[in-house]
N, C-alpha and C. Protein backbone atom coordinates (compact mmCIF):
# COMPACT_ATOMS: atom_id res chain seq x y z
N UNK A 1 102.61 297.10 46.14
CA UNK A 1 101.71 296.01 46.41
C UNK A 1 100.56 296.54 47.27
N UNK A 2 99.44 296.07 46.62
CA UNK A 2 98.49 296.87 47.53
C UNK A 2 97.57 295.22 48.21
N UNK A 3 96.87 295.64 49.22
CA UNK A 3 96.51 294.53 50.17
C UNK A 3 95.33 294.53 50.51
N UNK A 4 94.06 293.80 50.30
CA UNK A 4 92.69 293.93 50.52
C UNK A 4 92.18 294.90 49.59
N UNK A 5 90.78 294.68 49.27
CA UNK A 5 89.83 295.81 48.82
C UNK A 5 89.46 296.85 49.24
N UNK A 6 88.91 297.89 48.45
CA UNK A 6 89.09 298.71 48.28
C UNK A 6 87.42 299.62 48.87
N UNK A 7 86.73 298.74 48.88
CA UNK A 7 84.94 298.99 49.32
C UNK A 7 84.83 299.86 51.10
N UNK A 8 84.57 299.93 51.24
CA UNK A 8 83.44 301.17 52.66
C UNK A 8 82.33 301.06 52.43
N UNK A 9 81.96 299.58 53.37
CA UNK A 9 80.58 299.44 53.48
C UNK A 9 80.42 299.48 55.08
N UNK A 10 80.96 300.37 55.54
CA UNK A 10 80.54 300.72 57.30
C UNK A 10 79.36 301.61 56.74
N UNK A 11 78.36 301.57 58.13
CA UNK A 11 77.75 302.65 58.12
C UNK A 11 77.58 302.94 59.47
N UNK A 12 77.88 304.71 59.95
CA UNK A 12 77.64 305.22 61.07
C UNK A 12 76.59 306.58 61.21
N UNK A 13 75.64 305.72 61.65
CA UNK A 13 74.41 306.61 61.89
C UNK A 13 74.64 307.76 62.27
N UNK A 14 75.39 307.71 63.64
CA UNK A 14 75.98 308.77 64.19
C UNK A 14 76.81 309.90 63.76
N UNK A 15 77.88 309.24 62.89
CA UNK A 15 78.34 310.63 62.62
C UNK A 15 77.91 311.17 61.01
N UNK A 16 77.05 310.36 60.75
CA UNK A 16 76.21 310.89 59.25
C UNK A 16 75.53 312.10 60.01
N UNK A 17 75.46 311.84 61.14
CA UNK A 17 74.19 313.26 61.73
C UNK A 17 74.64 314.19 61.91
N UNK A 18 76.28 314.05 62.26
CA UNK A 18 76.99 315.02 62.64
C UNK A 18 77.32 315.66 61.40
N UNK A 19 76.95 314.93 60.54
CA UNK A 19 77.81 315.45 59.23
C UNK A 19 76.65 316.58 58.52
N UNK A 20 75.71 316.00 58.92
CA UNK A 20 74.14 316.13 58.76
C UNK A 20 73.82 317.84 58.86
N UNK A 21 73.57 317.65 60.73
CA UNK A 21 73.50 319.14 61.11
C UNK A 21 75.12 319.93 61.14
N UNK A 22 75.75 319.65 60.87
CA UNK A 22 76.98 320.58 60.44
C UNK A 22 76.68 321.61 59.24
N UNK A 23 76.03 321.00 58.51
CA UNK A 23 75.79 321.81 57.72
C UNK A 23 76.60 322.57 56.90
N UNK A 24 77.93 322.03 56.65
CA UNK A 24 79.04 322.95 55.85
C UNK A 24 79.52 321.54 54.79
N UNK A 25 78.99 320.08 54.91
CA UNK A 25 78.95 318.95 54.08
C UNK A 25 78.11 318.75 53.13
N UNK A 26 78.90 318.32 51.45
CA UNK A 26 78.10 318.32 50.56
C UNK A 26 77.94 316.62 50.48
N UNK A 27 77.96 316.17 51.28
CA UNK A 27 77.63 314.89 51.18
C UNK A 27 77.55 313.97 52.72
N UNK A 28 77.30 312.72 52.99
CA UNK A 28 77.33 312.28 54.07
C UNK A 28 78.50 312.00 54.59
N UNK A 29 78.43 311.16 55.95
CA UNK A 29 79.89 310.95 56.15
C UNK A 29 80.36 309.68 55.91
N UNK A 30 79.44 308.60 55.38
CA UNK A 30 79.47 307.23 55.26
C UNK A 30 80.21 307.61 52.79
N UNK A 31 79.31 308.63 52.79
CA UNK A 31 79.66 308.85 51.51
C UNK A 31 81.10 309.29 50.88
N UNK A 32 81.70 310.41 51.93
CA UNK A 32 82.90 310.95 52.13
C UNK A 32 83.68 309.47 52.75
N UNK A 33 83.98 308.84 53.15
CA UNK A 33 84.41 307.58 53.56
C UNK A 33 84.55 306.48 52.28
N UNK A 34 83.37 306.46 51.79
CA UNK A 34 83.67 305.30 50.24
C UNK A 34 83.96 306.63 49.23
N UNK A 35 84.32 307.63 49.23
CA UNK A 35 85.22 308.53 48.31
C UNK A 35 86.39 308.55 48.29
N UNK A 36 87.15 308.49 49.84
CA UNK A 36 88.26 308.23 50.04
C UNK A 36 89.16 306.71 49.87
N UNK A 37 88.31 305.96 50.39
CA UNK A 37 88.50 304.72 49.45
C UNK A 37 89.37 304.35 48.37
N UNK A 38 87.95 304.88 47.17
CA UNK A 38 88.44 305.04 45.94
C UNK A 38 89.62 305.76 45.81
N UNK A 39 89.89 307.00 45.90
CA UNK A 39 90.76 308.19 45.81
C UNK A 39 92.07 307.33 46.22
N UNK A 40 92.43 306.42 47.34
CA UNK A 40 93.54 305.79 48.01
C UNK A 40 93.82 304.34 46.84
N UNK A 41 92.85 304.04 46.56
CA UNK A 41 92.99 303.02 45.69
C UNK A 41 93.36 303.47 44.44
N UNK A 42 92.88 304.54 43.82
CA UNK A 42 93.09 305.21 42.48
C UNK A 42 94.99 305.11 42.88
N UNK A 43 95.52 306.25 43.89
CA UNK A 43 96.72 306.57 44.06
C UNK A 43 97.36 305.52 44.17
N UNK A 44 97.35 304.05 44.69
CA UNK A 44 98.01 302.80 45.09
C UNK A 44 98.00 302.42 43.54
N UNK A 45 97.52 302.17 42.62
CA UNK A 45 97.32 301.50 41.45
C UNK A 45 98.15 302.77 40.44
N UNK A 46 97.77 304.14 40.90
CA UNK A 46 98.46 304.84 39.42
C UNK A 46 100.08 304.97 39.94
N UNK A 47 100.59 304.39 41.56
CA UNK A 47 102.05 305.09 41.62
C UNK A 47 103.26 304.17 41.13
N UNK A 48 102.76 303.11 40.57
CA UNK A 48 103.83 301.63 40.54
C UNK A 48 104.36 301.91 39.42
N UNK A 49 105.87 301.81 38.98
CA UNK A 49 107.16 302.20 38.53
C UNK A 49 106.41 301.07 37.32
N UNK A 50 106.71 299.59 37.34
CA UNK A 50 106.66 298.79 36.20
C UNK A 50 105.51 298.44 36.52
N UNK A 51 105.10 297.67 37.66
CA UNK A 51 104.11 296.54 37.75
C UNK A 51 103.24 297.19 39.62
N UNK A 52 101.89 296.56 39.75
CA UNK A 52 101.14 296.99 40.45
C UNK A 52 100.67 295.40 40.75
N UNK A 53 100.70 294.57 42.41
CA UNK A 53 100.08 293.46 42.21
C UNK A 53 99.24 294.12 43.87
N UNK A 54 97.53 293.50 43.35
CA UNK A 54 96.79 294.03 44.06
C UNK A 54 96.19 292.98 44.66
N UNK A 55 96.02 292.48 45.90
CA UNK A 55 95.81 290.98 46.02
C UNK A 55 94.39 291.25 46.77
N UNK A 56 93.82 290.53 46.66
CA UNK A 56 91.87 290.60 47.69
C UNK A 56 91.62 289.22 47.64
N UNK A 57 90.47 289.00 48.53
CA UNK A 57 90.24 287.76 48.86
C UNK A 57 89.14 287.20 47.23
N UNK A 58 89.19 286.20 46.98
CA UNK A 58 88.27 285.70 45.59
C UNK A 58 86.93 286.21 46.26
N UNK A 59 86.10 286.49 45.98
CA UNK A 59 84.46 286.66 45.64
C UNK A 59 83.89 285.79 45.84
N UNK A 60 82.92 284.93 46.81
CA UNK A 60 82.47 283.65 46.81
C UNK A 60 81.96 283.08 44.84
N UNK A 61 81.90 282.06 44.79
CA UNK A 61 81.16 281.78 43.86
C UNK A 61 82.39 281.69 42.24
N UNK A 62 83.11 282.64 42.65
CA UNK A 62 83.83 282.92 41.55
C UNK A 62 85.16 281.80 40.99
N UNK A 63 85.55 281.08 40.44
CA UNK A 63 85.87 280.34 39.85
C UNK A 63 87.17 280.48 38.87
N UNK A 64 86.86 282.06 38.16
CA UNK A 64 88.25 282.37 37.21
C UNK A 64 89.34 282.76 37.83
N UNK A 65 90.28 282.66 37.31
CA UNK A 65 91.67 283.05 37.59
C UNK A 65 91.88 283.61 36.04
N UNK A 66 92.98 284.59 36.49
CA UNK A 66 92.80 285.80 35.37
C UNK A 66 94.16 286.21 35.70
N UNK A 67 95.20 285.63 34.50
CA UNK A 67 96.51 285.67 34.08
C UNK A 67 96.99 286.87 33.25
N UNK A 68 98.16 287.69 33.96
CA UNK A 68 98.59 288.58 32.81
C UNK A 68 99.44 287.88 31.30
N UNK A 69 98.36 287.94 30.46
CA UNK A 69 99.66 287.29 28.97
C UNK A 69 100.34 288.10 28.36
């Protein structure tokens, strides 16, 4: 069972800089952060034996409900 979404929408000025002048990063550190994300969410969804239930809050606005048949 996995719990909340899956998004990294922080952003830290600060240690993007660090990530910045380090200079050994092929990407930022706000970027490396919504990579890992994904990567944790990929692994939560591919490890479930029969069934995977992934629960998040509805989306304002949104209306469907969406049944396994």
């Amino acid at each position: 069972m996995l719990c909340g979404d899956c998004v990294y929408e922080a952003q830290h000025d600060l240690r993007n800089a660090v990530y910045a002048r380090a200079g050994i990063f092929s990407q930022s550190y706000d970027q490396a952060c919504q990579d890992e994300a994904a990567r944790l969410a990929y692994v939560g969804v591919t490890r479930g034996m029969r069934r995977v239930f992934w629960c998040v809050d509805k989306p304002k606005g949104v209306n469907t409900v969406f049944k396994n048949g």
